[in-house]
N, C-alpha and C. Protein backbone atom coordinates (compact mmCIF):
# COMPACT_ATOMS: atom_id res chain seq x y z
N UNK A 1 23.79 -6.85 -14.58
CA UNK A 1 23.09 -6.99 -13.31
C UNK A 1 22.88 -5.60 -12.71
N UNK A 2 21.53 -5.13 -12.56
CA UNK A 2 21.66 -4.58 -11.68
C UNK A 2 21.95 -3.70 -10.36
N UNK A 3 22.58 -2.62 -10.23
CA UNK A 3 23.09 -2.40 -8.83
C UNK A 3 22.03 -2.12 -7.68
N UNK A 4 22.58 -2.72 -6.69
CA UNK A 4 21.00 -2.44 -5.56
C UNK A 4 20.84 -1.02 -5.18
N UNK A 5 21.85 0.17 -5.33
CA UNK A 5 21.62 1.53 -5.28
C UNK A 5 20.50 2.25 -6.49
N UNK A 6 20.53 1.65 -7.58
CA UNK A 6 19.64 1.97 -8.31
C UNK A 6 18.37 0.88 -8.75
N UNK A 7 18.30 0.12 -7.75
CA UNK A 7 16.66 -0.92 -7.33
C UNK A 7 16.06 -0.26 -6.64
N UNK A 8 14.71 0.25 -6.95
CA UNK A 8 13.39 0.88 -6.45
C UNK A 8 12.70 0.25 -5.26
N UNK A 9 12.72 0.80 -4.42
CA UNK A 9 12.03 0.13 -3.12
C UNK A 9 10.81 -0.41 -3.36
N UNK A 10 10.42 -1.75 -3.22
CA UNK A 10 9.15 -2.32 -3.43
C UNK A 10 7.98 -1.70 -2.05
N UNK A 11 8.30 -0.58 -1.04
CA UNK A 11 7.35 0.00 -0.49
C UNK A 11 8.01 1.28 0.12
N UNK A 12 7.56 2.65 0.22
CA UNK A 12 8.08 3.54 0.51
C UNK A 12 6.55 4.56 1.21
N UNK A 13 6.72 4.54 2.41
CA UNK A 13 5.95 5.38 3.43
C UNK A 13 5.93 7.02 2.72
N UNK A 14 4.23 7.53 2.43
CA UNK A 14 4.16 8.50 2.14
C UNK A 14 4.27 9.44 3.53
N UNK A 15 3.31 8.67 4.58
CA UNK A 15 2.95 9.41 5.77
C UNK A 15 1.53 9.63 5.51
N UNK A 16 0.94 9.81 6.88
CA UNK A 16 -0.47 9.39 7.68
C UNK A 16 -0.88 7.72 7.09
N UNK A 17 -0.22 7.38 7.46
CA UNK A 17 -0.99 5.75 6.75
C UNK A 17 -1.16 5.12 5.14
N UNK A 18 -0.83 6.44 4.43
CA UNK A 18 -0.15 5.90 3.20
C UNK A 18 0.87 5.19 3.12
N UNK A 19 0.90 4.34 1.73
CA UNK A 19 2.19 3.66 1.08
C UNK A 19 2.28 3.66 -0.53
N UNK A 20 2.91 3.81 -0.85
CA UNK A 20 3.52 3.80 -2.30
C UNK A 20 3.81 2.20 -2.12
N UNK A 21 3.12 1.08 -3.05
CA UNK A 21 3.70 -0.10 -2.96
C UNK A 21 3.61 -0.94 -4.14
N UNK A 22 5.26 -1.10 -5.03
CA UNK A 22 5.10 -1.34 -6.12
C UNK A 22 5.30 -2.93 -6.47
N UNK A 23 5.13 -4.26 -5.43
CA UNK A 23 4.59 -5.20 -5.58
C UNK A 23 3.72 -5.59 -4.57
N UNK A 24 3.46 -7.36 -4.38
CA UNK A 24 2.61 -7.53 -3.33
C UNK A 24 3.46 -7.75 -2.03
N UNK A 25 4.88 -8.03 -2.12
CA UNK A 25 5.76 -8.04 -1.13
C UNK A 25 6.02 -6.64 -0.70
N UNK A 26 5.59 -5.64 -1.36
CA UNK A 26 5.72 -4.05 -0.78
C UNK A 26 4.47 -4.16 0.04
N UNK A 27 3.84 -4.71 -0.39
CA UNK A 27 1.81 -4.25 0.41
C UNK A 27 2.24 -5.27 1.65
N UNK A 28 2.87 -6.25 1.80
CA UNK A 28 3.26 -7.19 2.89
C UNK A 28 3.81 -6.27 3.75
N UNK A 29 4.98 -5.35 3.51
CA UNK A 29 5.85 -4.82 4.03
C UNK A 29 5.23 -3.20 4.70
N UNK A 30 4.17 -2.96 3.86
CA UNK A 30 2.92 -1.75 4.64
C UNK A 30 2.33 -2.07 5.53
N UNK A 31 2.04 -3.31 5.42
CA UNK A 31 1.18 -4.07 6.55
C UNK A 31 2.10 -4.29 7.74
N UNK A 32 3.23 -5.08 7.66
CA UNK A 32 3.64 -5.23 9.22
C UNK A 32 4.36 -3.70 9.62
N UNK A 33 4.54 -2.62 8.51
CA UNK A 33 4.78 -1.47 8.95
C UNK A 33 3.41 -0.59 9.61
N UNK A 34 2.40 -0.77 9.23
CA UNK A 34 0.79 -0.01 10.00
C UNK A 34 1.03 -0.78 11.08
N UNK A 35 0.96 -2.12 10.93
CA UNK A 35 0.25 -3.11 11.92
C UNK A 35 0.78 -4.32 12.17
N UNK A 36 1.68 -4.64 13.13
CA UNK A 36 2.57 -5.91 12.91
C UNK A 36 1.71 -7.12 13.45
N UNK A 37 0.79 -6.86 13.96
CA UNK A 37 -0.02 -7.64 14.81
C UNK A 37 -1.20 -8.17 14.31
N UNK A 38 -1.52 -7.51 13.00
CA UNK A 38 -2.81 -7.16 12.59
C UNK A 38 -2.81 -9.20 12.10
N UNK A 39 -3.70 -9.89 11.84
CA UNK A 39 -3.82 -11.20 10.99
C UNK A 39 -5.10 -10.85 10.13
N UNK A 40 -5.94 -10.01 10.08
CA UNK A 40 -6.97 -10.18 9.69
C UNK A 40 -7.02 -8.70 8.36
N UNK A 41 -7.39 -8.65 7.11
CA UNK A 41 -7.60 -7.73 6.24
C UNK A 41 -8.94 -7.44 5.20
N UNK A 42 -8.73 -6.58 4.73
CA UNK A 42 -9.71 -6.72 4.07
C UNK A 42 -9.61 -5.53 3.30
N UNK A 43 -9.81 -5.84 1.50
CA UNK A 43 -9.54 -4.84 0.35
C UNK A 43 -8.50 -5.53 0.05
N UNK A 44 -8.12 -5.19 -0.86
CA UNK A 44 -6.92 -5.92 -2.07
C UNK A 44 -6.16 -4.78 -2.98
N UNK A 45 -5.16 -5.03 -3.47
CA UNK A 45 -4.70 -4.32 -4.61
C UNK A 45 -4.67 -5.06 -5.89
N UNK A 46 -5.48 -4.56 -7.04
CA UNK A 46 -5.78 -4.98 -7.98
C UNK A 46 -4.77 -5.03 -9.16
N UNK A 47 -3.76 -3.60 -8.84
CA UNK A 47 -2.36 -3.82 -9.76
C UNK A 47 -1.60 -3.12 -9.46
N UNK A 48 -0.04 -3.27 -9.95
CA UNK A 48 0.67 -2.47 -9.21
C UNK A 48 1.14 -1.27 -9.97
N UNK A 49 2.26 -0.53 -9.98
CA UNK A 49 2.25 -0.32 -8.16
C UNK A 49 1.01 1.13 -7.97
N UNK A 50 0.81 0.86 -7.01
CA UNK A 50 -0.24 1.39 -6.36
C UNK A 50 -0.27 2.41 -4.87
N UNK A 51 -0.98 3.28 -4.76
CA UNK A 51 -0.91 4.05 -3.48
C UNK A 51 -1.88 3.54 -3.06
N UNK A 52 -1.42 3.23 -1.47
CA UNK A 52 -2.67 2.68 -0.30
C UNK A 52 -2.53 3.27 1.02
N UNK A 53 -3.67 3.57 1.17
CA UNK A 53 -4.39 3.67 2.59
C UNK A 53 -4.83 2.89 3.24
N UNK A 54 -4.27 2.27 4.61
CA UNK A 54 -4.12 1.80 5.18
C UNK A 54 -5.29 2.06 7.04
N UNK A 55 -6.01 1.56 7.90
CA UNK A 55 -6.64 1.91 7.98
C UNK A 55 -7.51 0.72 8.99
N UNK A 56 -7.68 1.15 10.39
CA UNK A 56 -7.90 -0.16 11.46
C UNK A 56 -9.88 0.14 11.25
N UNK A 57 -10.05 -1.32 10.97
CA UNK A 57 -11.73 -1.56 11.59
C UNK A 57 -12.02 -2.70 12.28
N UNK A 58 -13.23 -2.40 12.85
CA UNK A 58 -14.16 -3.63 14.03
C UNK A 58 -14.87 -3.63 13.32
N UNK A 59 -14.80 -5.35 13.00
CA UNK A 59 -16.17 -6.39 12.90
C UNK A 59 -16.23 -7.80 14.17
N UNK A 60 -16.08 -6.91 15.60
CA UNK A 60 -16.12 -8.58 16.61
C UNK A 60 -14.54 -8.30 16.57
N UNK A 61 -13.88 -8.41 15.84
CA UNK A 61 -12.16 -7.79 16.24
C UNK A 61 -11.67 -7.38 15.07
N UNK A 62 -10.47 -6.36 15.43
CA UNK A 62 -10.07 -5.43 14.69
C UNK A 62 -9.35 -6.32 13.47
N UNK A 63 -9.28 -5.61 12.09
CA UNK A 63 -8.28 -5.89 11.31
C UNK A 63 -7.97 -4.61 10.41
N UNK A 64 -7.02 -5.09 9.53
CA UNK A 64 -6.53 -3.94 8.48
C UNK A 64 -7.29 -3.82 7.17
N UNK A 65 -7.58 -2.28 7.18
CA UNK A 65 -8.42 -2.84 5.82
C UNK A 65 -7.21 -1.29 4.29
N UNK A 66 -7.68 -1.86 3.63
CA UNK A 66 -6.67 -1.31 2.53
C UNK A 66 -7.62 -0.95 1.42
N UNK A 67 -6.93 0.10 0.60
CA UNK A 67 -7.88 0.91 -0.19
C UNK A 67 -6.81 1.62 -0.62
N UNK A 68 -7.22 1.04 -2.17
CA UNK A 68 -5.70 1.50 -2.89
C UNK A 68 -6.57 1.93 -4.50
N UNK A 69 -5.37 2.71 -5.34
CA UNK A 69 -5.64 2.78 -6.58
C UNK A 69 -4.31 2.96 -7.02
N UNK A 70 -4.34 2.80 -8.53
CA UNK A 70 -3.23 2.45 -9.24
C UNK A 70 -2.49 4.10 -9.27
N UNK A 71 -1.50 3.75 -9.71
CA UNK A 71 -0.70 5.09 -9.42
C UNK A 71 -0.90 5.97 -11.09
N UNK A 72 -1.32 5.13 -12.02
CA UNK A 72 -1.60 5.93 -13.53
C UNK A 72 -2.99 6.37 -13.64
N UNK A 73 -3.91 6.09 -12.61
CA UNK A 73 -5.07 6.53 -12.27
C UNK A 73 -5.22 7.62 -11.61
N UNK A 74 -4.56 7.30 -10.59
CA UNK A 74 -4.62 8.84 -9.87
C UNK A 74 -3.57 10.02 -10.59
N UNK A 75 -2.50 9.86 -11.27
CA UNK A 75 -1.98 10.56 -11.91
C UNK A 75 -3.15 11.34 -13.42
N UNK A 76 -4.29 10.24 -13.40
CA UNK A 76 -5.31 10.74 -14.43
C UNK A 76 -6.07 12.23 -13.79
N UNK A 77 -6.21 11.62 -12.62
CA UNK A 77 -6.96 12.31 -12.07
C UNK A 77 -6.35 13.52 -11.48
N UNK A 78 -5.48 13.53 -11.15
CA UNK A 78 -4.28 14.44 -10.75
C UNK A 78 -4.64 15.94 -11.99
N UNK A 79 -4.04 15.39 -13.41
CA UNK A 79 -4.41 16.12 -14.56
C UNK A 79 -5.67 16.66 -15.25
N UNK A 80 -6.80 16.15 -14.68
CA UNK A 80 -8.45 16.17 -14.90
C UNK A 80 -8.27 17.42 -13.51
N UNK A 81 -7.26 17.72 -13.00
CA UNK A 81 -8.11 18.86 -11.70
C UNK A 81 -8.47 20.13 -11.76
């Protein structure tokens, strides 16, 4: 089993509105951390784990919108610089 000292946080705050979030209960846990209030979203994460930006818009009322990419992607891109 396991020890919970060496279990990986399923979300960890980069800062300015980033998150490192390596399930969908981490992207839950970005969300009531941006925005506890927020009910309304929009964007998805397509796989995990993933870095997201996080990020308030108006359409008639505000919601959260998210904009993420996978973390072996941007590590592509990281190495392409």
């Amino acid at each position: 089993m396991e020890d919970q000292e060496d279990k990986k946080p399923n979300m960890t705050v980069l800062g300015n509105n980033f998150y490192l979030v390596r399930t969908q209960a981490g992207l839950n846990k970005a969300l009531k951390s941006y925005d506890p209030d927020s009910t309304q979203t929009f964007g998805a994460v397509r796989s995990y784990p993933a870095v997201v930006a996080l990020s308030t818009g108006y359409n008639g009322g505000n919601f959260t919108q998210i904009s993420a990419m996978h973390v072996s992607k941007m590590i592509d891109l990281i190495k392409d610089a």
